[in-house]
Each structure stands twice: as structure tokens, then as C-alpha cells.
Protein backbone atom coordinates (compact mmCIF):
# COMPACT_ATOMS: atom_id res chain seq x y z
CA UNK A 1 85.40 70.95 150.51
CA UNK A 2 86.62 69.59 153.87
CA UNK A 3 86.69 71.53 157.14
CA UNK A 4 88.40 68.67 160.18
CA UNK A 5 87.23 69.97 163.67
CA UNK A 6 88.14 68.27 167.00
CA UNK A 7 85.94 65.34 166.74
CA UNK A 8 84.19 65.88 163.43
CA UNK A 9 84.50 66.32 159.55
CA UNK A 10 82.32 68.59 157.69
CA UNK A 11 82.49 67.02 153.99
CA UNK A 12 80.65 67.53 150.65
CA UNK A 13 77.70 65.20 149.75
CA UNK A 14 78.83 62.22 147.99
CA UNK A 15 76.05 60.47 145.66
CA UNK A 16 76.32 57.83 148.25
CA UNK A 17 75.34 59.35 151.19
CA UNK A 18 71.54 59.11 149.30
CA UNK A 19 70.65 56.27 151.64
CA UNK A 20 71.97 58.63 154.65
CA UNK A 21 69.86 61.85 153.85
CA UNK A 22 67.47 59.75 153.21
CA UNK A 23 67.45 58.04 157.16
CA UNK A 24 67.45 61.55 158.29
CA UNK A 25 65.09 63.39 156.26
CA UNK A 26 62.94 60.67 156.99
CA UNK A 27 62.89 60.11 160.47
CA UNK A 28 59.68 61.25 162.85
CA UNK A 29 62.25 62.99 165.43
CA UNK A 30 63.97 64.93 162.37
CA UNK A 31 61.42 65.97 160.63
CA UNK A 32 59.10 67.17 163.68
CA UNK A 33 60.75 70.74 163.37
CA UNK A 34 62.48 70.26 159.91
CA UNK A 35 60.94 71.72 156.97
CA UNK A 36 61.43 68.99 154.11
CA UNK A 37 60.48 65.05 154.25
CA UNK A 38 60.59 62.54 152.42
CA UNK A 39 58.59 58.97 152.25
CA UNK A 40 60.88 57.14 149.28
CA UNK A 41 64.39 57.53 148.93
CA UNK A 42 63.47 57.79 145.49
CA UNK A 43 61.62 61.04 146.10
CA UNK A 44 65.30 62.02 148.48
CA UNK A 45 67.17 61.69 145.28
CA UNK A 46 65.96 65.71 144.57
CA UNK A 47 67.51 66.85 147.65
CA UNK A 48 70.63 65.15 146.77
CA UNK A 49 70.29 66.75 143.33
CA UNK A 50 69.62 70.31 145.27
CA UNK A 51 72.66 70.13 147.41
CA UNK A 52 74.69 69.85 144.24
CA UNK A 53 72.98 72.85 142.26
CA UNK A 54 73.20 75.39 144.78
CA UNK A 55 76.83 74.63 145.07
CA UNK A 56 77.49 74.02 141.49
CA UNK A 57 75.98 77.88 141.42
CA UNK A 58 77.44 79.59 144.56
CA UNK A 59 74.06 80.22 146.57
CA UNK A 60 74.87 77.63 148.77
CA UNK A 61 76.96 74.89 150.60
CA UNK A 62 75.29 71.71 152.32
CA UNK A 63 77.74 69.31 154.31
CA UNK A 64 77.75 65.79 155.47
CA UNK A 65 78.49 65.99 159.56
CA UNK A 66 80.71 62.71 159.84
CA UNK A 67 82.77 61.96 162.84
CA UNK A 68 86.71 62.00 162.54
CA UNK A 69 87.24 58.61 164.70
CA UNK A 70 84.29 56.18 163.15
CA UNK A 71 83.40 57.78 160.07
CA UNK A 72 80.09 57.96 160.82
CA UNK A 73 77.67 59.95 159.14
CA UNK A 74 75.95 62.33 162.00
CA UNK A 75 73.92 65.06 160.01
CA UNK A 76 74.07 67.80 158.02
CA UNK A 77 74.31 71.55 157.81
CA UNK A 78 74.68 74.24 155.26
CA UNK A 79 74.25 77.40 153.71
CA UNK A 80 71.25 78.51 151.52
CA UNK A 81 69.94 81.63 149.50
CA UNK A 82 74.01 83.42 149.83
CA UNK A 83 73.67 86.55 148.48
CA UNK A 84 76.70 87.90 147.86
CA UNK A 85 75.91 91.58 147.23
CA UNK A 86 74.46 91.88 150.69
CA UNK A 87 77.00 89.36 152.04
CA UNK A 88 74.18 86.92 153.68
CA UNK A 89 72.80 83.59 154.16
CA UNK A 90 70.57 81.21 155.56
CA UNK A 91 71.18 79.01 157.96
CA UNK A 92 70.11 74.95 158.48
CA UNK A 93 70.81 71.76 160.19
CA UNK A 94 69.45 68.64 161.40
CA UNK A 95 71.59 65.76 162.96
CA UNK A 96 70.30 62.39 163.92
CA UNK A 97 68.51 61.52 166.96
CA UNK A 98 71.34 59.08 168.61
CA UNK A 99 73.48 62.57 168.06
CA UNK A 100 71.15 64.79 170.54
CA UNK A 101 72.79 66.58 173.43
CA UNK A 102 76.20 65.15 172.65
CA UNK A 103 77.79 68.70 171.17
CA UNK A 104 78.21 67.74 168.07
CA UNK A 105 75.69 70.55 166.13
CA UNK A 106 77.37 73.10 168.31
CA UNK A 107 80.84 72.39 167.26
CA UNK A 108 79.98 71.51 163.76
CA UNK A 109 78.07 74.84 163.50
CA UNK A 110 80.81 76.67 164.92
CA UNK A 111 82.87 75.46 162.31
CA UNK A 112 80.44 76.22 159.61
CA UNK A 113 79.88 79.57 161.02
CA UNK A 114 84.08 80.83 160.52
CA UNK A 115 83.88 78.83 157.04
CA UNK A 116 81.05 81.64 156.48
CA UNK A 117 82.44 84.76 158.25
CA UNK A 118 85.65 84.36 157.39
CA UNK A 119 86.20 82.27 154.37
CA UNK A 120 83.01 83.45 152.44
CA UNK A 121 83.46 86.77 153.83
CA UNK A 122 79.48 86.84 154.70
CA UNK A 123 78.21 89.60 157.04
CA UNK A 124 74.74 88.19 158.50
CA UNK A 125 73.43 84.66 158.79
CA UNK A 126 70.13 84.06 159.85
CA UNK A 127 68.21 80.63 160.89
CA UNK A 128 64.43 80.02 161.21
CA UNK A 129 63.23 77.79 163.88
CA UNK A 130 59.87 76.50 164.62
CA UNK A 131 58.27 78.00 167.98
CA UNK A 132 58.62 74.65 169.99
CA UNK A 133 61.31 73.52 169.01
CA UNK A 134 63.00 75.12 172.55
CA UNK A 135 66.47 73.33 172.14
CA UNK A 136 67.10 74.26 168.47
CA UNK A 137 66.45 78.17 170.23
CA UNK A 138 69.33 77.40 172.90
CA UNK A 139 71.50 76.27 170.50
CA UNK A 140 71.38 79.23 168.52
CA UNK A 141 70.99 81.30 171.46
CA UNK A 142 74.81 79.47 173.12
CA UNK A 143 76.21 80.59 169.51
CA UNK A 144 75.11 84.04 169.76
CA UNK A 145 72.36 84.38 167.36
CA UNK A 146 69.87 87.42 168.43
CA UNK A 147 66.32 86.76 167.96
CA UNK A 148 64.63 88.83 165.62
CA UNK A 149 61.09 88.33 166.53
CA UNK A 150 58.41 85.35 165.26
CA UNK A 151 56.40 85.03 162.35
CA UNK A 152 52.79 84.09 163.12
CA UNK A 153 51.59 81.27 161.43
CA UNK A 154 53.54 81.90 158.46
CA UNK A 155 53.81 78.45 157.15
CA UNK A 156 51.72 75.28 156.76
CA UNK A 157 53.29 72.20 157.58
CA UNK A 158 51.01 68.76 158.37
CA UNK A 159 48.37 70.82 157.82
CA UNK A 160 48.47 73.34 160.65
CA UNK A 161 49.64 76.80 160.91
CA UNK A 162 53.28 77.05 162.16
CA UNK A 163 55.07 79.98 163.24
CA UNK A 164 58.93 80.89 163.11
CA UNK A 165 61.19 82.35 165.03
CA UNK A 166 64.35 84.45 163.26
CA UNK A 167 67.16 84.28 164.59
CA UNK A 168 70.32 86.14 163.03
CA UNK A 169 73.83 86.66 163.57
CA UNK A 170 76.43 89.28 162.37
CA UNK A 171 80.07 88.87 161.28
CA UNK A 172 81.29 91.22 164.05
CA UNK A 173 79.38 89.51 166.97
């Protein structure tokens, strides 16, 4: 699956973007607000193998956020838990630090966002997003997303309480 935007590509993970995921998914700026890390790219190789199951079994699509002029490999975004009776999904991303601020998340989620509404036919995405992270809020916020209120404490991560803020947006919004 390919979707071409103005200035970037959202592609399907290759088994050699490993050494990619694994520069993002272990990075201390990623991972401050991002829910899975790894320390070994060994140990990366099961997210790889996750992005291909839940698309191999239609509950969800991950993609590779390269840019159209350099090829470069940005970030990611995707898709998880699609329920297609209820016509919903969950929403996720995380783009390299040198990205920040630049536009690309917003235009690559944009693009992600009609591949859901109107090529999955989905009704209602939704998107978690850790309390502090503030610009991960306006992003969602600049796309239209509603928040839906915060869950206290609701997860541990680095062992500390975190809470969550749920954001969600509807087909017809």
C-alpha cells in the first residue's frame, strides 16, 4: 500500500526498515511519550513482526513516513485494534526528532486519516496521548480530534503512574 502526498510517501514496512524502527523506537525524545521501547534491535524485530500480523489479519495498518524528494525515512503512523463491525480504530504515530515542527505528522496524518474515512470506510478514530505531551494535544486538536476526557493514572510506564488523554474523531467531522 502506497498513499504519495505533497511532500511525503506513506509506504508499507519493508523487512529493511528494522534498523529504522529500531532508531526511532529507541530514541529518548521518541519514546518520552511513546508507549513501546526497545534497547536491541534484536528485541525491535517483534514490532516489525507485529506490523505485519495485524495487516496480514485486517485489524490494522502501520506505515513507513518517507519523504517523496530524499527518500528518507521520517516516522511512522498507523491504524490498530479496526473493528470493523463498529467501524473504528486506534490511532498512533511517532516521527523522528530532526522531523519536529516541520508539518510533516500533520500532513502525513491527514493523509492517513481519508485512507481511514474514506477508503476503510471507518466511522470513529480515536488516539491516546500522554498528559504532557502538550504538542502531540495541538496536533490532534489542528486535525479536529475532540477530547474525550483523561484517564487517571491508568498506565505504568518507567515506573510511575501515567495518565491519558482520549482524543477521538468522527467520519462526519
Amino acid at each position: 500500500m502506497i498513499v504519495k502526498l505533497d511532500t511525503v510517501v506513506l509506504r508499507a514496512f519493508r523487512a529493511d526498515d528494522l534498523g529504522f524502527v529500531f532508531s526511532g523506537l529507541s530514541h529518548p525524545d521518541v519514546i518520552k511519550y511513546y508507549g513501546i521501547s526497545y534497547t536491541t534491535q534484536l528485541a525491535c524485530e517483534e514490532q516489525m513482526r507485529w506490523y505485519q500480523s495485524i495487516a496480514e489479519h485486517g485489524t490494522g495498518y502501520w506505515l513507513v513516513i518517507e519523504s517523496q524528494s530524499t527518500k528518507e525515512k521520517l516516522g511512522a503512523l498507523g491504524l490498530n485494534n479496526i473493528c470493523h463491525e463498529h467501524k473504528n480504530a486506534e490511532l498512533g504515530y511517532w516521527l523522528l526528532p530532526q522531523y519536529w515542527g516541520k508539518g510533516v505528522m500533520r500532513e502525513a496524518l491527514r493523509g492517513l486519516l481519508n485512507f481511514a474515512f474514506n477508503e476503510l470506510k471507518l466511522h470513529r478514530l480515536s488516539a491516546e496521548v500522554e498528559l504532557e505531551n502538550l504538542k502531540s494535544q495541538q496536533l490532534l486538536q489542528v486535525l479536529g480530534f475532540s477530547s474525550e476526557g483523561v484517564r487517571r493514572e491508568c498506565e505504568v510506564k518507567n515506573e510511575k503512574y501515567i495518565s491519558l488523554i482520549h482524543y477521538s474523531l468522527l467520519s462526519d467531522e
